[in-house]
C-alpha atoms as a PDB file:
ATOM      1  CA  UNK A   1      51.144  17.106 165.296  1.00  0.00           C
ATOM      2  CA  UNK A   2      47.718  16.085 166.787  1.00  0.00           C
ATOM      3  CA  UNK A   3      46.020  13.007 164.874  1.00  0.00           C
ATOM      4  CA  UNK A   4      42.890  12.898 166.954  1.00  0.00           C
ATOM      5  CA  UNK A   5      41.000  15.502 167.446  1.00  0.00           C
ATOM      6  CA  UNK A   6      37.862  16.530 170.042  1.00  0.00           C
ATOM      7  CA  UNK A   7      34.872  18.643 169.613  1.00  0.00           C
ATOM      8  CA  UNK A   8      32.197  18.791 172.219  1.00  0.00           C
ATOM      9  CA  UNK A   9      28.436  19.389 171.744  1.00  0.00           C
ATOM     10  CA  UNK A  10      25.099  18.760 174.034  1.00  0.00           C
ATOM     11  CA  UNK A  11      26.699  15.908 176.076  1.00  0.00           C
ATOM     12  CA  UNK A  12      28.441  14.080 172.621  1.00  0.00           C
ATOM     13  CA  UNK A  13      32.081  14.225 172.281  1.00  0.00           C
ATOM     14  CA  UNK A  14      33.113  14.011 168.895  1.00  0.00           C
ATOM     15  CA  UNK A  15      36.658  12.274 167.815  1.00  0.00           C
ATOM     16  CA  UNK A  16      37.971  13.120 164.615  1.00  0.00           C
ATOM     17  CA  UNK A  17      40.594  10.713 162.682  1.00  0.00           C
ATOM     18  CA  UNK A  18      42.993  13.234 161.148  1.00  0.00           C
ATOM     19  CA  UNK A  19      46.315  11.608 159.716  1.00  0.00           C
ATOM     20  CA  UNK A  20      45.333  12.010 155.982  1.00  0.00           C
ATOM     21  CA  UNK A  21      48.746  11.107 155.261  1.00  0.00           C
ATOM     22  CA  UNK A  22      48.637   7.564 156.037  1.00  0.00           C
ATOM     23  CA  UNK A  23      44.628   7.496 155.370  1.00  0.00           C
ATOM     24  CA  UNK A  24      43.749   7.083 158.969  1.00  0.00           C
ATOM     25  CA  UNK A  25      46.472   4.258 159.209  1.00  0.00           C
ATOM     26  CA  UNK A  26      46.634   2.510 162.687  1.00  0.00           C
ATOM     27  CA  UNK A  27      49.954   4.316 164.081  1.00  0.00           C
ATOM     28  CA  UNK A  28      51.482   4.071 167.494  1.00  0.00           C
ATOM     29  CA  UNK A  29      50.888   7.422 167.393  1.00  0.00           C
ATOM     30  CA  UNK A  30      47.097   7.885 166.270  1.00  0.00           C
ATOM     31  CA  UNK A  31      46.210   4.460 168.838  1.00  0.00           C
ATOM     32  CA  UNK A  32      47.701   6.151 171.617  1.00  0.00           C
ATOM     33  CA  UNK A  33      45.869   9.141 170.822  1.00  0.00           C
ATOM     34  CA  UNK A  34      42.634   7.910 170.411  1.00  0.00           C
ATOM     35  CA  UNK A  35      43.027   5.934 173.766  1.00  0.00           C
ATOM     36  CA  UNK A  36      44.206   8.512 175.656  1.00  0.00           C
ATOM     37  CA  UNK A  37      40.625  11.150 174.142  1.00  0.00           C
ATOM     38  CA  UNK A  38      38.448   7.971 175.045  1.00  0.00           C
ATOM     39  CA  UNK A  39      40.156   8.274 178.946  1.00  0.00           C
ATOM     40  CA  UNK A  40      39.508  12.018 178.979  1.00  0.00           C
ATOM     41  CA  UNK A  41      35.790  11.214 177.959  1.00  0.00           C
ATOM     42  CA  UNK A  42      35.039   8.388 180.254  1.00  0.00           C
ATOM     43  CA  UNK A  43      36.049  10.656 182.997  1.00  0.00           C
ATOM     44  CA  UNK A  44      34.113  13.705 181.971  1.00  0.00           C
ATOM     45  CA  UNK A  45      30.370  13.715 183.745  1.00  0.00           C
ATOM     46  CA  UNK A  46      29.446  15.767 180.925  1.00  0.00           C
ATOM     47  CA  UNK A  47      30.331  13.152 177.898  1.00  0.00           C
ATOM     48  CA  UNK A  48      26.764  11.133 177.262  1.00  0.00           C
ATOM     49  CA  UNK A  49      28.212   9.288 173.852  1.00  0.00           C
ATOM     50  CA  UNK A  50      31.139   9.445 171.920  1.00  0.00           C
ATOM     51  CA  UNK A  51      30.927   9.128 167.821  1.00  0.00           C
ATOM     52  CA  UNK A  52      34.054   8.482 166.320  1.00  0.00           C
ATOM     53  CA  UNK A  53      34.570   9.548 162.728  1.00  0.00           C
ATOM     54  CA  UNK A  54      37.741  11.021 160.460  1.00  0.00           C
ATOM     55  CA  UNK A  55      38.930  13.733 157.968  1.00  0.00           C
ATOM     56  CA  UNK A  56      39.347  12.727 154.528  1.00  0.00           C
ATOM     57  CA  UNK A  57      37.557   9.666 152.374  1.00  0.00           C
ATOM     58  CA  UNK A  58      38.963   6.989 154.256  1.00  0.00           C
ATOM     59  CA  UNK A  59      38.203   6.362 158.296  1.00  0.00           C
ATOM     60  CA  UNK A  60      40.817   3.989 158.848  1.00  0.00           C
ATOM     61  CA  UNK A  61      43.198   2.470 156.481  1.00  0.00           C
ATOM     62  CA  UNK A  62      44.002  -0.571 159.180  1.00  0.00           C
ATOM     63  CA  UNK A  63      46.926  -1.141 160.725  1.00  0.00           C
ATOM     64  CA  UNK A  64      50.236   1.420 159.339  1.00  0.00           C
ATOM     65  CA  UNK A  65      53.143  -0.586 158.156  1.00  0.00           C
ATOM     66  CA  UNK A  66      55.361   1.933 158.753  1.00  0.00           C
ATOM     67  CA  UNK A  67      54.534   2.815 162.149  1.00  0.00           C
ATOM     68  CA  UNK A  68      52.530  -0.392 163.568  1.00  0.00           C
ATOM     69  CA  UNK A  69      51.122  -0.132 166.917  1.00  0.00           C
ATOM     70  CA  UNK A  70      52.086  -2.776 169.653  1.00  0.00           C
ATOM     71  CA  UNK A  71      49.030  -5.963 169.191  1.00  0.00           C
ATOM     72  CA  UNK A  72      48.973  -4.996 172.837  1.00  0.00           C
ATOM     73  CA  UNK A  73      48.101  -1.341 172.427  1.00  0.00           C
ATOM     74  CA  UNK A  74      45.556  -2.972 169.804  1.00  0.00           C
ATOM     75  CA  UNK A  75      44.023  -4.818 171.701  1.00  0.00           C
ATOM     76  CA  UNK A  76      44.152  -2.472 174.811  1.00  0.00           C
ATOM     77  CA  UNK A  77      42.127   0.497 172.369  1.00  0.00           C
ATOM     78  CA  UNK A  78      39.369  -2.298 170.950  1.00  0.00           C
ATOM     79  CA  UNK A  79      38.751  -3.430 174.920  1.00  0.00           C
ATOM     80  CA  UNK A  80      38.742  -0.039 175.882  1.00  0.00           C
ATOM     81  CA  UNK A  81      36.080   0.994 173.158  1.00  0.00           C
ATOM     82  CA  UNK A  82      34.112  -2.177 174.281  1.00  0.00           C
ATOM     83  CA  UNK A  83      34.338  -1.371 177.945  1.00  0.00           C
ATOM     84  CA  UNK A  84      33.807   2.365 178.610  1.00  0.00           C
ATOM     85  CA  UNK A  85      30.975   2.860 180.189  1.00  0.00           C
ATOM     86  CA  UNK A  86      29.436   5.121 177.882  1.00  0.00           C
ATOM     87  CA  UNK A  87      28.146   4.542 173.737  1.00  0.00           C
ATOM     88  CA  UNK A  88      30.814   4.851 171.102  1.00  0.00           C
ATOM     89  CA  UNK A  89      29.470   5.504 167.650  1.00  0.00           C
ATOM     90  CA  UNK A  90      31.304   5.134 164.669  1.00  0.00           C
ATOM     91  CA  UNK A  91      30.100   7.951 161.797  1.00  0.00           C
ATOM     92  CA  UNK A  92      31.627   6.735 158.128  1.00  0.00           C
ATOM     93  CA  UNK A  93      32.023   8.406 155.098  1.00  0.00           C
ATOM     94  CA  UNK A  94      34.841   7.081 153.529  1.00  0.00           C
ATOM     95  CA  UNK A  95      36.813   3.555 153.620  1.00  0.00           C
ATOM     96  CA  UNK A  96      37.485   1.266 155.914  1.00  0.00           C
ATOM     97  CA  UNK A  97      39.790  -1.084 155.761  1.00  0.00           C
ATOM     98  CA  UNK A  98      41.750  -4.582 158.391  1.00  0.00           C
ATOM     99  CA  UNK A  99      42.419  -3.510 161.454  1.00  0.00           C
ATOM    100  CA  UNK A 100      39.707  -0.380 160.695  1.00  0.00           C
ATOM    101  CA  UNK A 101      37.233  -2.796 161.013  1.00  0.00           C
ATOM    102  CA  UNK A 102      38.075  -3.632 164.222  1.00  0.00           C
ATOM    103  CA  UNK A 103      37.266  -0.248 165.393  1.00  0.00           C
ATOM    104  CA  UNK A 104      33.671  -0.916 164.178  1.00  0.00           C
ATOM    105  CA  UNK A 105      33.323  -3.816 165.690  1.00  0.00           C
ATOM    106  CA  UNK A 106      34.031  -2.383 169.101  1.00  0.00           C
ATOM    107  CA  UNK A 107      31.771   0.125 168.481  1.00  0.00           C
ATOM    108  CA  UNK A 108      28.423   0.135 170.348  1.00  0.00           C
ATOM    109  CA  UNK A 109      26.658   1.301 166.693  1.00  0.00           C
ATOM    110  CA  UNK A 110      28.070   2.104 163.931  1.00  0.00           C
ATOM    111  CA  UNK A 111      26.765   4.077 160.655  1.00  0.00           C
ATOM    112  CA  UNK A 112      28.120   4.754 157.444  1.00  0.00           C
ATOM    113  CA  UNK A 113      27.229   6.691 154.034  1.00  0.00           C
ATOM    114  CA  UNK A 114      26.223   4.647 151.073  1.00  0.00           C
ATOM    115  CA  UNK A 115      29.534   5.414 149.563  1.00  0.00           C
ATOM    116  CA  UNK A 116      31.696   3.607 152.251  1.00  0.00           C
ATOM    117  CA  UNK A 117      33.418   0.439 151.606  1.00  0.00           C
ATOM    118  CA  UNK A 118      34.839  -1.980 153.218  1.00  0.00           C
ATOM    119  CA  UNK A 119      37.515  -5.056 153.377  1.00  0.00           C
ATOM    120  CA  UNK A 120      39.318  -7.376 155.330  1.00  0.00           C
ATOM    121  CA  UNK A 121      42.517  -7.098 153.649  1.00  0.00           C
ATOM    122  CA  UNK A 122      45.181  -9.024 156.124  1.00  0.00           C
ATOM    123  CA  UNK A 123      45.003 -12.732 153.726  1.00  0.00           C
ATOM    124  CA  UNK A 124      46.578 -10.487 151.025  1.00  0.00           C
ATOM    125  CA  UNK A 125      49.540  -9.159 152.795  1.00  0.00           C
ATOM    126  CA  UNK A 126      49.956 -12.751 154.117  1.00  0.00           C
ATOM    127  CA  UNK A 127      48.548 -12.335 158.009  1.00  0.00           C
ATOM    128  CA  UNK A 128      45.073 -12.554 159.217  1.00  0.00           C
ATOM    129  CA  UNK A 129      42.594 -10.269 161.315  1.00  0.00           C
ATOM    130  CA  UNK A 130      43.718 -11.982 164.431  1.00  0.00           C
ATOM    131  CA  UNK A 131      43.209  -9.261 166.604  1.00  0.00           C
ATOM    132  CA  UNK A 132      40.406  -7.404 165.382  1.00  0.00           C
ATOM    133  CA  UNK A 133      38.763 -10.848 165.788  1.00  0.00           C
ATOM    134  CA  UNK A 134      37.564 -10.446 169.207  1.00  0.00           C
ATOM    135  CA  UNK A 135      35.107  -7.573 169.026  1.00  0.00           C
ATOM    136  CA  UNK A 136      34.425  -8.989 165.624  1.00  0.00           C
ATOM    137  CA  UNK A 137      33.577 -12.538 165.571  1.00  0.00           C
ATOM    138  CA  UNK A 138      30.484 -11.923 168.557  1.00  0.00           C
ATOM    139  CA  UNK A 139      29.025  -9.763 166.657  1.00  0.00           C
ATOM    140  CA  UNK A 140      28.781 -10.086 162.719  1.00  0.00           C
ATOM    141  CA  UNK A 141      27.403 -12.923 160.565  1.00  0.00           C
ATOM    142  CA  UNK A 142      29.743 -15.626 160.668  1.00  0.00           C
ATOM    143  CA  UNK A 143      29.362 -16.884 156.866  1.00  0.00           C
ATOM    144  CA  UNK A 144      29.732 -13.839 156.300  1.00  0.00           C
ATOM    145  CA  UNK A 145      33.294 -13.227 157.761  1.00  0.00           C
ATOM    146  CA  UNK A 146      34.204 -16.557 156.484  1.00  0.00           C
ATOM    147  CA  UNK A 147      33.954 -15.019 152.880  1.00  0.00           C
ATOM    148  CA  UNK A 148      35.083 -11.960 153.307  1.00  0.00           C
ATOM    149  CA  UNK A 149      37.815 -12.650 155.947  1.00  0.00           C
ATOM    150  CA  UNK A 150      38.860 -15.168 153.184  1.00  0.00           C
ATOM    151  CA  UNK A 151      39.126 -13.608 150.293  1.00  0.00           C
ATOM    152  CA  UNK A 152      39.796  -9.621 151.332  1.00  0.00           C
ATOM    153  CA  UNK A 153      37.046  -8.691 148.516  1.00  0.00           C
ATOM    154  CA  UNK A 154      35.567  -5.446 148.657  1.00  0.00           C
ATOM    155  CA  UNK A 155      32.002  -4.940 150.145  1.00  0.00           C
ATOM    156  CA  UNK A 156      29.243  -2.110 150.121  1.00  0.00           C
ATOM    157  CA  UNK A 157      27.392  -0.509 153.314  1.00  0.00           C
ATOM    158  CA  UNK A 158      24.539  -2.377 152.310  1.00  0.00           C
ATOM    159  CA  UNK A 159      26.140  -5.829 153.003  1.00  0.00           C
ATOM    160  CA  UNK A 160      28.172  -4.416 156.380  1.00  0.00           C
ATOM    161  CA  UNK A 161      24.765  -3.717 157.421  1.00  0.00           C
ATOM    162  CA  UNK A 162      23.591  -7.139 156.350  1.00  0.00           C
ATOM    163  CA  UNK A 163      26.344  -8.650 158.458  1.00  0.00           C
ATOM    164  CA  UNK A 164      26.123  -6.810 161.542  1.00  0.00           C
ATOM    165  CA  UNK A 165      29.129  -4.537 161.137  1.00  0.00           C
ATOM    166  CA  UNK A 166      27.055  -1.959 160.592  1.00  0.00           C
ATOM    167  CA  UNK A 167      23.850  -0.682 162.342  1.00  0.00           C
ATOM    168  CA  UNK A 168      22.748   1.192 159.491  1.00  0.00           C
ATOM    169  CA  UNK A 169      23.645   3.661 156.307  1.00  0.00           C
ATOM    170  CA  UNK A 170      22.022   6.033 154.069  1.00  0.00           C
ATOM    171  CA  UNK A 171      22.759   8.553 151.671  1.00  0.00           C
ATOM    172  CA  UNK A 172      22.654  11.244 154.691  1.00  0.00           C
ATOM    173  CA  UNK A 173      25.017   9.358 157.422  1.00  0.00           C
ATOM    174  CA  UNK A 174      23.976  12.398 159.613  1.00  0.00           C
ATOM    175  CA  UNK A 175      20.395  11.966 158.843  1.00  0.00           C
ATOM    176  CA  UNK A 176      20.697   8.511 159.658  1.00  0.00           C
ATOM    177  CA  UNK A 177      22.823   9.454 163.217  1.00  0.00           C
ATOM    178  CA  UNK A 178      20.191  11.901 163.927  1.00  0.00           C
ATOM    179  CA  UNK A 179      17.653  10.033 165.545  1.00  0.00           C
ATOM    180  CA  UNK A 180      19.675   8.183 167.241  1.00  0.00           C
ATOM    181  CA  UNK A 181      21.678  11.071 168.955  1.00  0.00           C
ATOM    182  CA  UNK A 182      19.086  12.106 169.963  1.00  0.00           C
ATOM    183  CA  UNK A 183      17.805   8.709 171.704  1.00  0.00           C
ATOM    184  CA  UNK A 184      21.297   8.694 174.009  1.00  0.00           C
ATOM    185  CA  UNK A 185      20.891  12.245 174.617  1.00  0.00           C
ATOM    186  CA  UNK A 186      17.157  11.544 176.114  1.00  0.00           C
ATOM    187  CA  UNK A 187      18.245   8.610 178.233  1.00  0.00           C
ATOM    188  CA  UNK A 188      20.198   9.048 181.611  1.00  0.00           C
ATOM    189  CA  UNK A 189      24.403   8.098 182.486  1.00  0.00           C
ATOM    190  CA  UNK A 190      22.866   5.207 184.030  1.00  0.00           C
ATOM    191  CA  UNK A 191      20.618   3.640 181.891  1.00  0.00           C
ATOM    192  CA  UNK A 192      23.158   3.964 178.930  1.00  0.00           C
ATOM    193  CA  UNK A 193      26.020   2.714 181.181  1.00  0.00           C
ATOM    194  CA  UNK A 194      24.298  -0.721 182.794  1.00  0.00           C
ATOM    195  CA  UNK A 195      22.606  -0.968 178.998  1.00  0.00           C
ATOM    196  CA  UNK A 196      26.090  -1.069 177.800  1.00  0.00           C
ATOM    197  CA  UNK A 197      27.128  -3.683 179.947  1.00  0.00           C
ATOM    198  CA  UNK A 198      24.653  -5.972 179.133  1.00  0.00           C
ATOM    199  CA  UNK A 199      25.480  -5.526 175.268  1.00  0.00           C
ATOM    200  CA  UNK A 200      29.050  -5.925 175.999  1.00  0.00           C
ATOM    201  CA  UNK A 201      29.228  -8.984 178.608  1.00  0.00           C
ATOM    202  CA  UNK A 202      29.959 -11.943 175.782  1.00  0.00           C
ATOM    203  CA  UNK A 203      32.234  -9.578 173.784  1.00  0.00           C
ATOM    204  CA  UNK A 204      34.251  -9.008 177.051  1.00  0.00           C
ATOM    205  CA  UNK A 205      34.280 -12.928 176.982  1.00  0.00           C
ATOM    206  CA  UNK A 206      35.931 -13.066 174.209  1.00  0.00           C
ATOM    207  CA  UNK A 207      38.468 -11.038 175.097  1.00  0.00           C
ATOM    208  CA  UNK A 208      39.020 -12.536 178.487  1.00  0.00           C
ATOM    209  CA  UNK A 209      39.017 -15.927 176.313  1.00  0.00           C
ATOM    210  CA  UNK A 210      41.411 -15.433 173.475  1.00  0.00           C
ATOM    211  CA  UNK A 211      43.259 -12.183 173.474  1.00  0.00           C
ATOM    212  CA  UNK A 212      46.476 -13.506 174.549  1.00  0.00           C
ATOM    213  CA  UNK A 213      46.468 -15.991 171.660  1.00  0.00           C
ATOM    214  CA  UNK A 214      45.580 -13.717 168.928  1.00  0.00           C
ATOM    215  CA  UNK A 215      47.841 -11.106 170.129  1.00  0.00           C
ATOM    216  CA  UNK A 216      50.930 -14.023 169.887  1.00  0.00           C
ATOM    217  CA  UNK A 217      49.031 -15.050 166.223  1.00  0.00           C
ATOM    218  CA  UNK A 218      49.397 -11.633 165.403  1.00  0.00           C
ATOM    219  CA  UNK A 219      52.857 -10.754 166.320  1.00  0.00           C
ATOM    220  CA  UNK A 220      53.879 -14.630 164.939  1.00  0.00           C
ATOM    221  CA  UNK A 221      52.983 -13.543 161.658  1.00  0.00           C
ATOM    222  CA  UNK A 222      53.779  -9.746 161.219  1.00  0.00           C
ATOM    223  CA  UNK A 223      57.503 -11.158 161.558  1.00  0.00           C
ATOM    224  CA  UNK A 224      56.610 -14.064 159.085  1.00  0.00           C
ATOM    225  CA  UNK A 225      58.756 -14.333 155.326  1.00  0.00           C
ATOM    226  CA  UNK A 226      55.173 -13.873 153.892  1.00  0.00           C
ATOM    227  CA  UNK A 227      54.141 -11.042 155.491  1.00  0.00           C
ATOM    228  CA  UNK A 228      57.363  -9.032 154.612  1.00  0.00           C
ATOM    229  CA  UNK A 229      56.659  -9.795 150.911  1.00  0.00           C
ATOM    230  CA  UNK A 230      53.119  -9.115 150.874  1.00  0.00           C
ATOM    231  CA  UNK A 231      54.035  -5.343 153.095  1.00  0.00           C
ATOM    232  CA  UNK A 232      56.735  -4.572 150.989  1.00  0.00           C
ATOM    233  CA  UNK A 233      54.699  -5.809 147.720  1.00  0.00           C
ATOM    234  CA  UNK A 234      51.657  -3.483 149.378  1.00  0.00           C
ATOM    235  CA  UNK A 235      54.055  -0.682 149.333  1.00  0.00           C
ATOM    236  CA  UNK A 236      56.039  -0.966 146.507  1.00  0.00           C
ATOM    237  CA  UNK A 237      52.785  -1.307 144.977  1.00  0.00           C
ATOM    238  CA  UNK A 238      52.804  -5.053 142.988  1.00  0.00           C
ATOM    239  CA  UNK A 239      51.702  -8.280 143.573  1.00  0.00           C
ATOM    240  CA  UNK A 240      52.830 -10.177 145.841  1.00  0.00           C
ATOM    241  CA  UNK A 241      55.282 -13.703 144.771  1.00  0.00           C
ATOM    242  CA  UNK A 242      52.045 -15.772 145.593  1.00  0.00           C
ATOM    243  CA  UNK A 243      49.893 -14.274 143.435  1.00  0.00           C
ATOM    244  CA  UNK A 244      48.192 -16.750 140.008  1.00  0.00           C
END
């Protein structure tokens, strides 16, 4: 069964999220699906932008327990996002949630309804948004994160905005996308693509920089005592032992 799904319309390339299921979880299977629609469109001449959205009320649930994708294949789709030469929008309507994040942070602009939340959940299951770190830290407040990333609280649109993972929201996340469709459909597959690259060059960095550590951080402590109590407390649906 397809997970990601494409719909095409004046030079955007819309990919839908669809694994209600597992709430948009981060699968081997929905990764390699989303990397392999983002190849298709970096190829296609006709593909201005890509927005990114999902079914259902949450856009991505981070990474799935069940099914985890390699930290490689991770970190292959965030660089990926970051790289193509082309915009990739993220449209939100729902939740987002760890390794979720991520995919906003890669994201050229990203916009979300004023319903959205969002949290950095990994401290609670005992890891830590090592990977998701490298589109991340560049870009968003860095107080910020150090609360957030911290604690795993819950946080509005209003605040994403306020930190930089967001661009903007609004009651109307399509009202808000509007104007700015229509900016990337006005300016020319050059412009946008040499823009891009100038946007991206310190992210890329960052990846260049640390992705082989956090990849190793990450896979260090998915097999970690800790983190198989807090997953199977997570799914089994208590607190974890560490919990006062």
């Amino acid at each position: 069964m397809t997970v990601v799904h494409r719909a095409h319309e004046r030079a955007v390339t819309t990919l839908t999220l669809d694994s209600p299921d597992n709430r948009n979880a981060l699968s081997a299977v929905l990764v390699g699906e989303l990397a392999d629609g983002l190849t298709r469109c970096g190829k296609d001449s006709d593909v201005r932008a890509i927005v990114l959205t999902h079914t259902g009320n949450t856009f991505c649930a981070g990474a799935d327990l069940r099914d985890p994708p390699h930290p490689d294949a991770l970190v292959g789709l965030l660089r990926q996002i970051v790289e193509l030469r082309k915009p990739v929008l993220a449209r939100v309507t729902g939740h987002v949630r760890a390794g979720g994040l991520g995919l906003l942070g890669a994201c050229d602009i990203a916009a979300a309804s004023a319903e959205a939340t969002f949290a950095f959940t990994e401290v609670r299951i005992g890891v830590a948004p090592a990977v998701i770190s490298l589109p991340l830290l560049p870009r968003t407040d860095p107080r910020a994160l150090a609360r957030y990333y911290l604690t795993g609280e819950r946080f509005d649109a209003a605040e994403a905005v306020r930190t930089g993972l967001l661009t903007a929201t609004g009651d109307d996340v399509d009202a808000v996308l509007a104007p700015v469709l229509d900016g990337l459909r006005r300016a020319s597959p050059q412009g946008l693509a040499e823009t891009k690259q100038l946007l991206t060059a310190k992210v890329l960095e960052t990846f260049d920089r640390d992705a082989a550590d956090l990849t190793a951080l990450s896979a260090r402590l998915f097999s970690s005592a800790q983190a198989r109590e807090g997953m199977t407390a997570f799914l089994e649906r208590r607190d974890p032992a560490w919990v006062v």
